[in-house]
C-alpha atoms as a PDB file:
ATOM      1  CA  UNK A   1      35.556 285.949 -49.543  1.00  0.00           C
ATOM      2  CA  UNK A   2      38.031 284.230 -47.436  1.00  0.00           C
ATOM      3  CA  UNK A   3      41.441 283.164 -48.142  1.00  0.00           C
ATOM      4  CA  UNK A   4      41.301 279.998 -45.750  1.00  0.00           C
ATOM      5  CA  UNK A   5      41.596 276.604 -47.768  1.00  0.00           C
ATOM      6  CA  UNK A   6      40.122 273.534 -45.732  1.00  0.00           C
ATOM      7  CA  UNK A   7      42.547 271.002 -47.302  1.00  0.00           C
ATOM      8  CA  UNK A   8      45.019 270.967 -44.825  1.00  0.00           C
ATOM      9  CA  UNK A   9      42.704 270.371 -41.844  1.00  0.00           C
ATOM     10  CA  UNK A  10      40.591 268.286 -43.816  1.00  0.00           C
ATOM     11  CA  UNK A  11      43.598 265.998 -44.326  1.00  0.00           C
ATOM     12  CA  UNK A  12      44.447 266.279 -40.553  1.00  0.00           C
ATOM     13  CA  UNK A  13      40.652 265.316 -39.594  1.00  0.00           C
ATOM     14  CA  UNK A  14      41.003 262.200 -42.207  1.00  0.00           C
ATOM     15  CA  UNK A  15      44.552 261.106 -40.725  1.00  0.00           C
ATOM     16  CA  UNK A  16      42.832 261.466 -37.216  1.00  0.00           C
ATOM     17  CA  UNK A  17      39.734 258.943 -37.843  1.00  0.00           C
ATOM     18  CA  UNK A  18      41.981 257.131 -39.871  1.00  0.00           C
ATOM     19  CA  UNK A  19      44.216 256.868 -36.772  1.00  0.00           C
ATOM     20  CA  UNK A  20      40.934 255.667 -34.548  1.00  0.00           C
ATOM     21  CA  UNK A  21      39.224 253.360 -36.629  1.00  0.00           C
ATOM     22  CA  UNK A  22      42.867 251.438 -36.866  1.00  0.00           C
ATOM     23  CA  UNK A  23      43.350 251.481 -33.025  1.00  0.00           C
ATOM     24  CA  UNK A  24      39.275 250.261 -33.292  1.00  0.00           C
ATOM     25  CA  UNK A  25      40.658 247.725 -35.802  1.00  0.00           C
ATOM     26  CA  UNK A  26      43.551 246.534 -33.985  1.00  0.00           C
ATOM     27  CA  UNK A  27      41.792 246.096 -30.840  1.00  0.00           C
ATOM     28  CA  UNK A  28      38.693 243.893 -32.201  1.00  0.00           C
ATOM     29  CA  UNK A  29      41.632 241.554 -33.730  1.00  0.00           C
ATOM     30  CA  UNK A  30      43.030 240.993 -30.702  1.00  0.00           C
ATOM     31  CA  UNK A  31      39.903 239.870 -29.060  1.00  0.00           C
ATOM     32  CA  UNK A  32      39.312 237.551 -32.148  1.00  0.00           C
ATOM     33  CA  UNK A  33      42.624 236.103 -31.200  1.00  0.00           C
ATOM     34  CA  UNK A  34      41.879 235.642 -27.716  1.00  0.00           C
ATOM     35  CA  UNK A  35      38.250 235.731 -28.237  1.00  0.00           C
ATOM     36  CA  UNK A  36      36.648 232.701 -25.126  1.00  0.00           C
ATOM     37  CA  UNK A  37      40.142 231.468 -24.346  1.00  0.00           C
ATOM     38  CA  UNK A  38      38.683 230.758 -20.804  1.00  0.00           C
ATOM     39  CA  UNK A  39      36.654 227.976 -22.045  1.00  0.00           C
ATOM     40  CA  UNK A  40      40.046 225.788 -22.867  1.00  0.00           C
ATOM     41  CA  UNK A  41      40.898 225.747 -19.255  1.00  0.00           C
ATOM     42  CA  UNK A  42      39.781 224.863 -15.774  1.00  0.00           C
ATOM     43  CA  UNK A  43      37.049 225.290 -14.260  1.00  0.00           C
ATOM     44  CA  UNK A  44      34.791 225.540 -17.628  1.00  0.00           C
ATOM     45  CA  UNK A  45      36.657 223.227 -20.178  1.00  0.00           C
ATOM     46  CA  UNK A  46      35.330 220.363 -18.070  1.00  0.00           C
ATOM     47  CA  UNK A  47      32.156 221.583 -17.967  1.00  0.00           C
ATOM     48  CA  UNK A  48      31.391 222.929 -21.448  1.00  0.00           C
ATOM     49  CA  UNK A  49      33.094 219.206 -22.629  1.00  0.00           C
ATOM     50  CA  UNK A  50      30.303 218.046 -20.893  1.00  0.00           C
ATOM     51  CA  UNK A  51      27.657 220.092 -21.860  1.00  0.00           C
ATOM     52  CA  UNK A  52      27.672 221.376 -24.454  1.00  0.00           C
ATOM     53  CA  UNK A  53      26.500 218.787 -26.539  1.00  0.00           C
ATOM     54  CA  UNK A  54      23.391 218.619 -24.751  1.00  0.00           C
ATOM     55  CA  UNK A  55      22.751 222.561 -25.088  1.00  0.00           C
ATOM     56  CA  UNK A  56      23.699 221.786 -29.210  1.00  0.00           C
ATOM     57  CA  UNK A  57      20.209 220.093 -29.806  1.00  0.00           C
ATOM     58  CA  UNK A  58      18.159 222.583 -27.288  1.00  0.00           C
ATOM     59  CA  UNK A  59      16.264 225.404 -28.402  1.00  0.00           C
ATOM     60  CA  UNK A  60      18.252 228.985 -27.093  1.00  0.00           C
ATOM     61  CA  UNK A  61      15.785 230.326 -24.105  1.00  0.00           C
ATOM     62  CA  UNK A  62      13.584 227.686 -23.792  1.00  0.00           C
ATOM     63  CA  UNK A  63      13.224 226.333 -19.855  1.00  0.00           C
ATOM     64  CA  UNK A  64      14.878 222.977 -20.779  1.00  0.00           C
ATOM     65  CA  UNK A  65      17.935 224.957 -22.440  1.00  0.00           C
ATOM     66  CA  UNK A  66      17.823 227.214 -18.633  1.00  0.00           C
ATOM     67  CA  UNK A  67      17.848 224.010 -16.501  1.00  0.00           C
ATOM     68  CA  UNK A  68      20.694 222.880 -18.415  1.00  0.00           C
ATOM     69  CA  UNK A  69      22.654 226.238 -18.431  1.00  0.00           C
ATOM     70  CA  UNK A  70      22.334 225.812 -14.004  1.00  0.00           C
ATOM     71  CA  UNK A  71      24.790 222.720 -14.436  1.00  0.00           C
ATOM     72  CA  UNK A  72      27.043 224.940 -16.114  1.00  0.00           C
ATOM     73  CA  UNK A  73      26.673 227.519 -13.511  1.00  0.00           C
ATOM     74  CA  UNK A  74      30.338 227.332 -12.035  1.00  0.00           C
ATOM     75  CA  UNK A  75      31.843 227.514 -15.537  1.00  0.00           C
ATOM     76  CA  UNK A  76      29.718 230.541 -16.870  1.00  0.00           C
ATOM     77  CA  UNK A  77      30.701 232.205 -13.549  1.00  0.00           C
ATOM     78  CA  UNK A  78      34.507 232.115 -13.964  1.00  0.00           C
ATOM     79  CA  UNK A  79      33.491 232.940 -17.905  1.00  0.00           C
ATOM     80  CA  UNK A  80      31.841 236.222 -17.044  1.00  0.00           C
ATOM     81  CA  UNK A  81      33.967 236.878 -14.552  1.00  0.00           C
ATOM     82  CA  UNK A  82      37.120 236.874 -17.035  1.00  0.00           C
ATOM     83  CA  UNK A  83      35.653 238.026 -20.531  1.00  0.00           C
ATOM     84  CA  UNK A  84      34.357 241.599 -20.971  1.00  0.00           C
ATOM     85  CA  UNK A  85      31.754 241.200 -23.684  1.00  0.00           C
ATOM     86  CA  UNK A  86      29.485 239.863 -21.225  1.00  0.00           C
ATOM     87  CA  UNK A  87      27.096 241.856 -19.809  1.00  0.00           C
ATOM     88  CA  UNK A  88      27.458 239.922 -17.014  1.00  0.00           C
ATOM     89  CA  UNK A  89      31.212 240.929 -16.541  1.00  0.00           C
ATOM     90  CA  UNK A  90      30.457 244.695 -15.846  1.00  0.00           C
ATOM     91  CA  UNK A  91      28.522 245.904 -12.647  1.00  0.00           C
ATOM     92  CA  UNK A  92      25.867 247.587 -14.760  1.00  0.00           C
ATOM     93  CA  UNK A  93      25.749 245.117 -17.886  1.00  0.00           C
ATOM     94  CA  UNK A  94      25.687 246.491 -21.294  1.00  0.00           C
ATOM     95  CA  UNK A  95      25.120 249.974 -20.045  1.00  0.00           C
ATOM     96  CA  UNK A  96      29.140 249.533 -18.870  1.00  0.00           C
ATOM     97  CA  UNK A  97      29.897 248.022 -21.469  1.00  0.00           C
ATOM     98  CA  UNK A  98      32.697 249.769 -24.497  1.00  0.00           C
ATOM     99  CA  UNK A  99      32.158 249.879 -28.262  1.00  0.00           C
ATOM    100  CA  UNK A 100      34.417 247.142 -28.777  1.00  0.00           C
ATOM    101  CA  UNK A 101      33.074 245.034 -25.977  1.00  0.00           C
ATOM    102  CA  UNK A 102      29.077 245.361 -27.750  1.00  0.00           C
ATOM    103  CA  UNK A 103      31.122 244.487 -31.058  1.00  0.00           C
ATOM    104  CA  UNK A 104      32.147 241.335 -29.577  1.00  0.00           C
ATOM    105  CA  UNK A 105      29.261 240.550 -27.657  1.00  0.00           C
ATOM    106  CA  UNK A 106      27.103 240.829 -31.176  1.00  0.00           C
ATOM    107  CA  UNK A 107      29.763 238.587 -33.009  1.00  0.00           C
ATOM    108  CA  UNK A 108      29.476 236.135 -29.953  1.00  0.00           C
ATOM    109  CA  UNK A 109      26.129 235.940 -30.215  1.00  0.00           C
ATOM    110  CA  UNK A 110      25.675 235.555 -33.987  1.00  0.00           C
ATOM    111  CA  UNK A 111      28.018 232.590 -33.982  1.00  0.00           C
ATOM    112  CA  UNK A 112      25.999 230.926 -30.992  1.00  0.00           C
ATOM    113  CA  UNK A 113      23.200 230.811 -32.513  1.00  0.00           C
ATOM    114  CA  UNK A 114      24.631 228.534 -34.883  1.00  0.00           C
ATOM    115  CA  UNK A 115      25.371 226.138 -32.055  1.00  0.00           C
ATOM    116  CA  UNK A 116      21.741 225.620 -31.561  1.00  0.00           C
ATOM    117  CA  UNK A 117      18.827 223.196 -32.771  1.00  0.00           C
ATOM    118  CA  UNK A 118      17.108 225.689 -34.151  1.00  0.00           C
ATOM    119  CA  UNK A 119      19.056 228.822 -33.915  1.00  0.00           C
ATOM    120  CA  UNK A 120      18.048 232.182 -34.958  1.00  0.00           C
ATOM    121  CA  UNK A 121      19.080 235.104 -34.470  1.00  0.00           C
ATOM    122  CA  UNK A 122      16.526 237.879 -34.627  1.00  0.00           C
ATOM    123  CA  UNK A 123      14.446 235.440 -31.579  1.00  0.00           C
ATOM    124  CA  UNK A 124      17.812 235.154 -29.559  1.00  0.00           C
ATOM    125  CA  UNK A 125      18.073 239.158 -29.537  1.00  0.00           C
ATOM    126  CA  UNK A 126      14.501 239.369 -28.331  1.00  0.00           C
ATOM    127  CA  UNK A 127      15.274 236.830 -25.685  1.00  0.00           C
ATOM    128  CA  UNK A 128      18.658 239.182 -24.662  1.00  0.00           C
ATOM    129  CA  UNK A 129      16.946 242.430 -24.916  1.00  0.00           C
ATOM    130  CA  UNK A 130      14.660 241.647 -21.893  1.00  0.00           C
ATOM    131  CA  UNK A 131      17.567 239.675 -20.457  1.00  0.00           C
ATOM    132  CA  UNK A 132      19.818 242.265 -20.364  1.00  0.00           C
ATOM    133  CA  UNK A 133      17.743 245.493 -20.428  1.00  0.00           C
ATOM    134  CA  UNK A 134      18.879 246.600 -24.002  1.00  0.00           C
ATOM    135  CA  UNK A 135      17.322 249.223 -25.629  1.00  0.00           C
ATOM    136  CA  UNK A 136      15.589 249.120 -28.569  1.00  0.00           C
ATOM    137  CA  UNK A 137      17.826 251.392 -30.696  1.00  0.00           C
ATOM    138  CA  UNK A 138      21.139 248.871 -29.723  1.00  0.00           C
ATOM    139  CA  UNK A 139      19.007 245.981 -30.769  1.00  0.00           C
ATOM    140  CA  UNK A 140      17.822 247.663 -33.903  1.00  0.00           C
ATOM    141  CA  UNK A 141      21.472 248.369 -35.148  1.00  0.00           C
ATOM    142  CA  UNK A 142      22.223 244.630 -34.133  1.00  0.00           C
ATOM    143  CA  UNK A 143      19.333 243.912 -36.827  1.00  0.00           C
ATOM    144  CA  UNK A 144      21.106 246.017 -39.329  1.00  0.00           C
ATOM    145  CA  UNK A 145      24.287 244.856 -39.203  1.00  0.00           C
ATOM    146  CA  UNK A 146      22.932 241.321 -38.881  1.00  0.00           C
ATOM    147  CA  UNK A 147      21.160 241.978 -42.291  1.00  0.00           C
ATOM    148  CA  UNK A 148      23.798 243.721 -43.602  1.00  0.00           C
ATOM    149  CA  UNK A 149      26.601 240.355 -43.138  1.00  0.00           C
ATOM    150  CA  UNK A 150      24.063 237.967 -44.574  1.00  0.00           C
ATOM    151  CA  UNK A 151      24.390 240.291 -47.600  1.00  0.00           C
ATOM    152  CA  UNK A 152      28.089 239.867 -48.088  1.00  0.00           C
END
């Protein structure tokens, strides 16, 4: 029988994860702070004052919602260029992307959906995952967690 008693490191492993899920924590709320501040400025204020409205009452994916996104092209360029939860921001897409960047990019895209005629979300992630070369498990746990917010 040993004398060793786990407490002590147990308590050090809890203070540790502790310590990371708060830096987690701290850094998704300061992305909701700043969270698209791009699109209150030059060059894609203009544009999204423009068009969004018309992207409002089209359905996400459809080719008359992808003809409209190419007048937006300039804006969404300087967007993905200055906002890393876009796949579009990293030379490799998601596959560059961090943990906090996917949680971003998932709480984006839940909340755009909502912009939409007929938004939903489950069809928008089948639309991204061949977009953006997801794989299936990422877009499973999107599922859950989607699933798991509409039951709080």
């Amino acid at each position: 029988m040993s004398n060793y008693d786990s407490k002590a490191d147990t308590l050090e492993h809890i203070r540790k994860v502790s310590q990371n899920l708060n830096n987690f924590s701290k850094d998704l709320l300061e992305r909701a702070n700043v969270h698209d501040e791009s699109k209150l400025h030059s060059p894609e204020k203009e544009l999204f004052d423009e068009l969004t409205p018309k992207l409002a009452g089209l359905t996400y994916g459809s080719e008359e919602y992808t003809a409209n996104l190419k007048e937006l092209q300039v804006a969404l360029d300087h967007h993905y260029a200055n906002n890393s939860h876009h796949p579009q921001y990293h030379p490799n897409g998601v596959n560059d992307m961090t943990l906090m960047d996917v949680v971003e990019m998932f709480c984006d895209w839940k909340a755009a959906v909502e912009r939409t005629k007929d938004g939903n979300f489950d069809k928008s992630l089948e639309i991204n995952e061949k977009r953006f070369s997801i794989s299936p498990q990422l877009i499973q746990i999107f599922k859950n967690t989607n699933d798991e917010l509409r039951r709080k």
